[in-house]
C-alpha atoms as a PDB file:
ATOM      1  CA  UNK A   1     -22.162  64.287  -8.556  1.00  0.00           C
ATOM      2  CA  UNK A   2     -24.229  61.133  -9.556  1.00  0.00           C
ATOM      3  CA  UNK A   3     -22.332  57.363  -8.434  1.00  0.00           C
ATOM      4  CA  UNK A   4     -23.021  55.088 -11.316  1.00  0.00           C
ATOM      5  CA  UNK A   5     -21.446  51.083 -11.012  1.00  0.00           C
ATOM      6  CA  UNK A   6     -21.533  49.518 -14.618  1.00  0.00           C
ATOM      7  CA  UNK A   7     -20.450  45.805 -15.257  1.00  0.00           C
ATOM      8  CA  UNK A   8     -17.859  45.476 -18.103  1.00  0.00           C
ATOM      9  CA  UNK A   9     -17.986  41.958 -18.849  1.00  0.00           C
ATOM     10  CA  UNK A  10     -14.909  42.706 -21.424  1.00  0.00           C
ATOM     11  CA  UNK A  11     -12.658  44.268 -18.981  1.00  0.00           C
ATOM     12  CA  UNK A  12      -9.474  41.920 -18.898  1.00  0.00           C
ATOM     13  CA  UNK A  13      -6.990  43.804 -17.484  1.00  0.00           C
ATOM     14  CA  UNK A  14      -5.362  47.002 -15.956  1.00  0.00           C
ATOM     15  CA  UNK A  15      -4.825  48.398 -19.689  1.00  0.00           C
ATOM     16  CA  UNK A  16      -8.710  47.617 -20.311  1.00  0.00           C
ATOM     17  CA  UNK A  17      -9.596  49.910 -17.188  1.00  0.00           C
ATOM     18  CA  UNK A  18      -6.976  52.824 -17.752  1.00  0.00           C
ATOM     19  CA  UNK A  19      -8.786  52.875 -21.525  1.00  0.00           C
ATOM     20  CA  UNK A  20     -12.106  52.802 -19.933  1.00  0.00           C
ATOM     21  CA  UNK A  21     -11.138  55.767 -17.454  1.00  0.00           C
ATOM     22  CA  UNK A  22      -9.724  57.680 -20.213  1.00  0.00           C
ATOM     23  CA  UNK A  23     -12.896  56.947 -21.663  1.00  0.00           C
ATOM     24  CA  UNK A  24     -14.911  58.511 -19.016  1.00  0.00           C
ATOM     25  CA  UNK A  25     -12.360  61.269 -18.454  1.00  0.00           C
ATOM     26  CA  UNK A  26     -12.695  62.672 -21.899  1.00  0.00           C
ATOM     27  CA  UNK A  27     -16.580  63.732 -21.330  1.00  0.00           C
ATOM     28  CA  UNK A  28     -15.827  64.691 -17.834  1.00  0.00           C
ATOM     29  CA  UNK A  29     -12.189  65.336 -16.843  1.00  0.00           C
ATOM     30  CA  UNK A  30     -12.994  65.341 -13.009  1.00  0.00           C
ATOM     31  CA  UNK A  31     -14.888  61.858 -12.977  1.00  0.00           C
ATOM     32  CA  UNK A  32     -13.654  59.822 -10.672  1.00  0.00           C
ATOM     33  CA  UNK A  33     -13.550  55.765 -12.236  1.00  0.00           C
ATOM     34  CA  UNK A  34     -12.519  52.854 -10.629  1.00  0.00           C
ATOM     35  CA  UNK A  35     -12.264  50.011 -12.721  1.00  0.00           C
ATOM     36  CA  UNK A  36     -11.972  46.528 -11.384  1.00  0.00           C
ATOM     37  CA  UNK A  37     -11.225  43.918 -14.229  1.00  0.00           C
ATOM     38  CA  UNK A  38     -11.392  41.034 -11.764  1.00  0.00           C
ATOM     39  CA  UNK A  39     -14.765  41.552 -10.835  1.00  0.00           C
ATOM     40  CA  UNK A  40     -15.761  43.398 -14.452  1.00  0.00           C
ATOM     41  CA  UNK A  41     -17.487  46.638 -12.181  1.00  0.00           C
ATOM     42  CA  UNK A  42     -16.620  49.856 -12.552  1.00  0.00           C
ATOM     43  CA  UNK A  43     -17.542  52.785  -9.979  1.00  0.00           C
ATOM     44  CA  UNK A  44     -17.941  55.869 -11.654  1.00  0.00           C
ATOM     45  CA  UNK A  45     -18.324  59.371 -10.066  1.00  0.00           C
ATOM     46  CA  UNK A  46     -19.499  62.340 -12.542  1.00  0.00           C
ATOM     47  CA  UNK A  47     -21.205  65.371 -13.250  1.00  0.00           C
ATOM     48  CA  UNK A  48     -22.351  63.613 -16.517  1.00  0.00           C
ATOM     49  CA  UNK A  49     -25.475  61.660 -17.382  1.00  0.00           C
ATOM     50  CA  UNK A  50     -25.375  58.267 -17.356  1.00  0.00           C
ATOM     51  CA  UNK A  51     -26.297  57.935 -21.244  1.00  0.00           C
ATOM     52  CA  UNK A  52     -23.060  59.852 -21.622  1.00  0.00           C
ATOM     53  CA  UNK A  53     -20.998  57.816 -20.064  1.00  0.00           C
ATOM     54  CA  UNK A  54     -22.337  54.321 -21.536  1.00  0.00           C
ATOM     55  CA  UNK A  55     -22.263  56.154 -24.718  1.00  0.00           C
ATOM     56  CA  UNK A  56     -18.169  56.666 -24.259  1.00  0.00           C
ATOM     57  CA  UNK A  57     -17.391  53.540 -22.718  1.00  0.00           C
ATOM     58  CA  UNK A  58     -19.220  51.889 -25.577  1.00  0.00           C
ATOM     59  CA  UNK A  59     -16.784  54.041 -28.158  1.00  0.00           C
ATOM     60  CA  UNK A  60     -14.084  52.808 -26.386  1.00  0.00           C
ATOM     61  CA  UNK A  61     -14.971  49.179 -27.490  1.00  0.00           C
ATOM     62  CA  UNK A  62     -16.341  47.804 -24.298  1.00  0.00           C
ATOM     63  CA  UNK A  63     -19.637  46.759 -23.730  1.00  0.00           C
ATOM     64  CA  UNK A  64     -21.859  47.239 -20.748  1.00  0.00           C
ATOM     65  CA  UNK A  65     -24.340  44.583 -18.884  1.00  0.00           C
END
């Protein structure tokens, strides 16, 4: 399991995080993301590289600082 902690400076709210899980979730269904959209950081828990991860949240529409 690697830890990763990304800023998402375009997280607003609760819908912005459960998009950004699902996000994460499709590349690796037992990651474990919590996304906080008051302080724009989300902790991230995976089996999958890093790259991957960016690479989905990115797809999703946000973008990472």
């Amino acid at each position: 399991m690697t830890s990763l902690q990304l800023t998402v400076p375009s997280m607003a709210c609760s819908a912005c995080a459960e998009t950004i899980t699902k996000a994460v979730q499709t590349i690796d269904p037992e990651a474990k993301v919590e996304a906080n959209p008051k302080t724009k950081r989300v902790a991230i828990e995976t089996q999958a590289p890093q790259e991957s991860v960016a690479q989905a949240i990115t797809a999703a529409g946000y973008l990472i600082s």
